[in-house]
N, C-alpha and C. Protein backbone atom coordinates (compact mmCIF):
# COMPACT_ATOMS: atom_id res chain seq x y z
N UNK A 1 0.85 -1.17 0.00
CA UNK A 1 0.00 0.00 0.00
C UNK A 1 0.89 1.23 0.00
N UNK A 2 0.39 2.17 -0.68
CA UNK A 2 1.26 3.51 -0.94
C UNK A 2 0.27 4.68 -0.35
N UNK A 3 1.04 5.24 0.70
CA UNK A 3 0.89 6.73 1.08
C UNK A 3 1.30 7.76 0.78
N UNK A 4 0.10 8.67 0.16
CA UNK A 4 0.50 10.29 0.10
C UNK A 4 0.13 11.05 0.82
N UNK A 5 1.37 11.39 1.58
CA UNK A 5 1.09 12.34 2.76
C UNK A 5 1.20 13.35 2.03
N UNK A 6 0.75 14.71 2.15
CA UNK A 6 0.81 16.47 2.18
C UNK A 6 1.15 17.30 3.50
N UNK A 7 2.14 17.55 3.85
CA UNK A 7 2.05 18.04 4.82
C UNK A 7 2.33 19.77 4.87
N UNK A 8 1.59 20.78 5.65
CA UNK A 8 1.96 22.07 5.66
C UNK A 8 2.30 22.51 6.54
N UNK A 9 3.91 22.61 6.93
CA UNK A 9 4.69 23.56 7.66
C UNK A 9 4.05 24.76 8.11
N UNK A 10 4.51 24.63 9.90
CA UNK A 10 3.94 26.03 10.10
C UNK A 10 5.20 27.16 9.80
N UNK A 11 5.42 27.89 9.78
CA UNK A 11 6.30 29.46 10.28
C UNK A 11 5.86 30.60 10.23
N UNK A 12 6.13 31.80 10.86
CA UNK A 12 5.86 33.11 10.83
C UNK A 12 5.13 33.67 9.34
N UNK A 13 3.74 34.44 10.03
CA UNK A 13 2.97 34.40 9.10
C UNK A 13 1.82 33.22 8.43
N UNK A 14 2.37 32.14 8.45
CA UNK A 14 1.40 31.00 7.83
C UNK A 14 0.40 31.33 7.89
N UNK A 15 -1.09 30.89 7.06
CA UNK A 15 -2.00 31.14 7.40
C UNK A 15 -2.62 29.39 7.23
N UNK A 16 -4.04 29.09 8.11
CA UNK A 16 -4.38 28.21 7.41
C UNK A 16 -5.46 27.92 8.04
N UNK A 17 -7.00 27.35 7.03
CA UNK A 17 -8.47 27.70 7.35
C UNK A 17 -8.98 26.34 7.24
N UNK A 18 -8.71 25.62 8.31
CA UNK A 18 -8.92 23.84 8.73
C UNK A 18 -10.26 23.49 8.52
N UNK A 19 -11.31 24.47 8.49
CA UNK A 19 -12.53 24.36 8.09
C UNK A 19 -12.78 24.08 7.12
N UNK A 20 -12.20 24.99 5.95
CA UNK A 20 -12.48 24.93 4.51
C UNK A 20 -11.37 23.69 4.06
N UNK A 21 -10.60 23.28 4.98
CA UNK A 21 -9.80 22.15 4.30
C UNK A 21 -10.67 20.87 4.54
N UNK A 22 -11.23 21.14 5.56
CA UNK A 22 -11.85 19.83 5.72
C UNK A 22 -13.17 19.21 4.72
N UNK A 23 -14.06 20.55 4.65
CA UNK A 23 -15.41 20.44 4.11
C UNK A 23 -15.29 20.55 2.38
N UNK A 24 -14.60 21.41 2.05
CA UNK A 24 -14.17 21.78 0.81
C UNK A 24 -12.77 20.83 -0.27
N UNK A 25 -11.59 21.35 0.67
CA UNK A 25 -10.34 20.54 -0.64
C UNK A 25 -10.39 19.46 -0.33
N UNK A 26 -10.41 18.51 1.14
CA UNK A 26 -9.93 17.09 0.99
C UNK A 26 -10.97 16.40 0.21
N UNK A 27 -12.35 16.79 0.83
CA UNK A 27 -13.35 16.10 -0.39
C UNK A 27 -13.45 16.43 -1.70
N UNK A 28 -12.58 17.39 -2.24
CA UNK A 28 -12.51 17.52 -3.85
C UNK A 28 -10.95 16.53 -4.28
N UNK A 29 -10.28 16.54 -3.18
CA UNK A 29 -9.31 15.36 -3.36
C UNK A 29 -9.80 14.22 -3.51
N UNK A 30 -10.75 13.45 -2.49
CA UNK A 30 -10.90 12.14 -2.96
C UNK A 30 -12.20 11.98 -3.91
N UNK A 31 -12.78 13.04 -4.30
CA UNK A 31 -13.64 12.69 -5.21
C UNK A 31 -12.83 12.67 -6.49
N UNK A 32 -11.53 13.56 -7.15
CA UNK A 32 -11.02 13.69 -7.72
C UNK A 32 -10.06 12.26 -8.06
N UNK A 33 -9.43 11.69 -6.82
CA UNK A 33 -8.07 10.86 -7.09
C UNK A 33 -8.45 9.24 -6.78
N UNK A 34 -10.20 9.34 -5.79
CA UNK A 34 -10.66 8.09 -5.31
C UNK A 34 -9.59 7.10 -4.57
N UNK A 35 -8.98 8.08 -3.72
CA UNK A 35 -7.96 7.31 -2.75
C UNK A 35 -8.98 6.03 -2.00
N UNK A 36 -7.94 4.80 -1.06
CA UNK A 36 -8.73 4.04 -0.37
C UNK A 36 -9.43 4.51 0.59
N UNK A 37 -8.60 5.17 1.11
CA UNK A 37 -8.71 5.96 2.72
C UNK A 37 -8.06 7.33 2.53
N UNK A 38 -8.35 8.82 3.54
CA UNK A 38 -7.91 9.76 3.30
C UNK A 38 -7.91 10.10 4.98
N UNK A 39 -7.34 10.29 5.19
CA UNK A 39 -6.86 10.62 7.09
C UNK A 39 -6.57 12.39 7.02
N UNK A 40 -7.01 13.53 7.73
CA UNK A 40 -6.91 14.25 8.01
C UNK A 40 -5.58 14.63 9.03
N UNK A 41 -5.37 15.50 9.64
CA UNK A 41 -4.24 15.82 11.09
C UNK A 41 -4.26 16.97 11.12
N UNK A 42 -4.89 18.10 12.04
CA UNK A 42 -4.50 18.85 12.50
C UNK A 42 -3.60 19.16 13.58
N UNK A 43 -2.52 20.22 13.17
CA UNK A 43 -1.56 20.01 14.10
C UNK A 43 -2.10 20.76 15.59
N UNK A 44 -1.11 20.41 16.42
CA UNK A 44 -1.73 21.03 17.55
C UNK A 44 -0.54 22.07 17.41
N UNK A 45 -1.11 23.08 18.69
CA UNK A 45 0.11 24.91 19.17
C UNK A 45 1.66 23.96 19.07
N UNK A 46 2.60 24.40 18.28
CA UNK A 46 4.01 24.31 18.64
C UNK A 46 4.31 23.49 17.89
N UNK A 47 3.36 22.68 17.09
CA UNK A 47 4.01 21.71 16.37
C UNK A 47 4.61 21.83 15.00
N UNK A 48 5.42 21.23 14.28
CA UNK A 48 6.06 22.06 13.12
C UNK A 48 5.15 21.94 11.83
N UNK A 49 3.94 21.18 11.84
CA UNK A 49 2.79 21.68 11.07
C UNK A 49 2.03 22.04 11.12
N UNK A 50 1.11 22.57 10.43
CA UNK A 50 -0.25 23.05 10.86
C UNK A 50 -1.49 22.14 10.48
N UNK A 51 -1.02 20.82 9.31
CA UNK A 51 -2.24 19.84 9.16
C UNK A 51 -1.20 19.62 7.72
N UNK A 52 -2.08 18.05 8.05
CA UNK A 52 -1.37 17.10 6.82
C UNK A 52 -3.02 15.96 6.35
N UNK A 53 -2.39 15.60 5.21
CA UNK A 53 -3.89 14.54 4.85
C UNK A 53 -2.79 13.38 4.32
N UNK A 54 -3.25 12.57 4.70
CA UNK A 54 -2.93 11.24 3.90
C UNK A 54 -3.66 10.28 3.41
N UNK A 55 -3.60 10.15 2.41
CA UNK A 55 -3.98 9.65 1.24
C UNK A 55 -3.72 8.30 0.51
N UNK A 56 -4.29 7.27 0.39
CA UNK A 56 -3.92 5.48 0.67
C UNK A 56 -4.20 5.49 -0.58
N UNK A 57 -3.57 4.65 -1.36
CA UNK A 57 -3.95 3.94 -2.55
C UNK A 57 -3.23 2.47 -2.87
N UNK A 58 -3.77 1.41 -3.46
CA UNK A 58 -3.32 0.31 -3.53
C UNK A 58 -2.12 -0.41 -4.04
N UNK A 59 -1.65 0.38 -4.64
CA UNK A 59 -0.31 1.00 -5.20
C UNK A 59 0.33 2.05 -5.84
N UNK A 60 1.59 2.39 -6.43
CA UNK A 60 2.35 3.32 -7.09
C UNK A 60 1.25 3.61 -8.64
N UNK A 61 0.93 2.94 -8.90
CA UNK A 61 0.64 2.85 -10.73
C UNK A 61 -1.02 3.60 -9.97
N UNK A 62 -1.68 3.01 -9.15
CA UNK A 62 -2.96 3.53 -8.70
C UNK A 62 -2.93 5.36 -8.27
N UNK A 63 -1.72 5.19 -7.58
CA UNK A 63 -1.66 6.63 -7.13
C UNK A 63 -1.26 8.05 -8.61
N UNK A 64 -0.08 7.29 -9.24
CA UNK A 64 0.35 7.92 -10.50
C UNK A 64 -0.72 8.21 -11.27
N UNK A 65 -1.78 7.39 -11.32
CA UNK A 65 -2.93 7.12 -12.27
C UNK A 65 -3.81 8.47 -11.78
N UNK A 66 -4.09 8.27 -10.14
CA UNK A 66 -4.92 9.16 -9.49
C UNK A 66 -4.19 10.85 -9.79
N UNK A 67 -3.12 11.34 -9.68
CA UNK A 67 -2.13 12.07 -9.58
C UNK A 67 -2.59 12.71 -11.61
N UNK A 68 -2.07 11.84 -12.47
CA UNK A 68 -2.94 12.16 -13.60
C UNK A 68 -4.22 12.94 -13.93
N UNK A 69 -4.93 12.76 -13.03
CA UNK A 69 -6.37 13.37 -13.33
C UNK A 69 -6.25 14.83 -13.76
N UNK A 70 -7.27 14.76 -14.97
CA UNK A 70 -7.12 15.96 -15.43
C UNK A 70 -7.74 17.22 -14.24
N UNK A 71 -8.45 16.57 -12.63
CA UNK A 71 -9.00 17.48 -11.87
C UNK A 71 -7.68 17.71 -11.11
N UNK A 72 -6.56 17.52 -11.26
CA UNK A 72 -5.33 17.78 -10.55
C UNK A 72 -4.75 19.65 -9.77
N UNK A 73 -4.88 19.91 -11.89
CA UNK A 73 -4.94 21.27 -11.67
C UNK A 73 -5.54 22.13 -11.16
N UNK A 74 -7.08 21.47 -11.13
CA UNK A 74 -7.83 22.23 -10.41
C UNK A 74 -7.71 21.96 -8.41
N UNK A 75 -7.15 20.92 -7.99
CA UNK A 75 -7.44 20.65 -7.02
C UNK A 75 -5.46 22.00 -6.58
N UNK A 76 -4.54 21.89 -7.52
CA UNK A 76 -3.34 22.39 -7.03
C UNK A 76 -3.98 24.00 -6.74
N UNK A 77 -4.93 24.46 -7.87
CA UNK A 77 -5.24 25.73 -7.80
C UNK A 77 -6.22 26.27 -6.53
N UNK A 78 -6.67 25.41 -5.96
CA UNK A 78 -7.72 25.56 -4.66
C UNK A 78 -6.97 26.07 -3.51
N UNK A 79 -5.38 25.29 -3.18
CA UNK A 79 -4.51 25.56 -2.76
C UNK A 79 -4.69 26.95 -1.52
N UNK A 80 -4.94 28.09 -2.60
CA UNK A 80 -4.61 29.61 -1.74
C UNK A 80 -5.68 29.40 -1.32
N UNK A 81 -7.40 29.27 -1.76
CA UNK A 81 -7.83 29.70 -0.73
C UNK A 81 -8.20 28.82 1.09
N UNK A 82 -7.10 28.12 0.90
CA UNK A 82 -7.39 28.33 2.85
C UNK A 82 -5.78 28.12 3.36
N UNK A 83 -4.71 28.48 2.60
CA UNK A 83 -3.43 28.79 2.86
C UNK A 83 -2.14 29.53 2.00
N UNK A 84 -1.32 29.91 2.77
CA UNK A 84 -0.27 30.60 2.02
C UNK A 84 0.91 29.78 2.34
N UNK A 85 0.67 28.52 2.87
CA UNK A 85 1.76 27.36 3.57
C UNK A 85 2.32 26.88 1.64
N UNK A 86 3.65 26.53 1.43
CA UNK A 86 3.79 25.44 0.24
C UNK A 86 3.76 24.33 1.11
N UNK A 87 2.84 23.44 0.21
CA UNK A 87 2.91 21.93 1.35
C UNK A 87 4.03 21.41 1.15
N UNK A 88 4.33 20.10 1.17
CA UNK A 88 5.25 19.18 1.04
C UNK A 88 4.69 18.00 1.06
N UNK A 89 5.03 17.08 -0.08
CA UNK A 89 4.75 15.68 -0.51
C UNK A 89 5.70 14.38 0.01
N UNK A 90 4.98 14.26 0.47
CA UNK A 90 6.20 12.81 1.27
C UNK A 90 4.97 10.87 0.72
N UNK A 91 5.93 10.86 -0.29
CA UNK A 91 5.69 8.98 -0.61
C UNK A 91 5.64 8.32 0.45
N UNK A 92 5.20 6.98 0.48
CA UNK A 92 5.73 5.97 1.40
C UNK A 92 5.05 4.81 0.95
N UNK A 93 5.43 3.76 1.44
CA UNK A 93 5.58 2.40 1.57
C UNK A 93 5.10 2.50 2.76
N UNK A 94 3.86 1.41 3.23
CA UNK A 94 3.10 1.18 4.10
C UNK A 94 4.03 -0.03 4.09
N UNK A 95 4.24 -0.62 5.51
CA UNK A 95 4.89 -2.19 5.71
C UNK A 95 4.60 -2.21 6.70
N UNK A 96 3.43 -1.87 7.41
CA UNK A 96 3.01 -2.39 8.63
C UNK A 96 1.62 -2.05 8.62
């Protein structure tokens, strides 16, 4: 199983609107990419993010496939409105 985490760094200035991430982009994510599972995280005060989603798919070729979608662009462009964070993409290999 392959995980796509997103994660958004906090630092000075960040902004970020956990509401509209929740109700709005992650569900235009999995309607868009039809992950297995999609896990939310808001960070808590002090922590070095402010919220990450992860994103399950059954493998590399499933996720690449999902990642393809022509709703991609639209989901990268949603982006600003509930942050000014650049996320960060972290792969993985599930083995447990």
């Amino acid at each position: 199983m392959i995980k796509a985490s997103v994660l958004y760094p906090n630092g000075d200035g960040t902004t970020f609107d956990h509401d509209y991430y929740k109700a709005t982009h992650v569900p235009m994510c999995v309607a868009a990419w039809n992950p297995i599972k999609a896990e939310i995280d808001k960070g808590l005060d002090g922590q070095p993010n402010a919220a990450a989603v992860h994103l399950y798919f059954d493998s590399m070729e499933a996720m690449g496939a999902a990642m393809a979608s022509p709703k991609t662009a639209e989901i990268m462009a949603d982006v600003a409105n509930y942050t000014n964070i650049t996320p960060v993409m972290q792969i993985s290999e599930v083995v447990s």
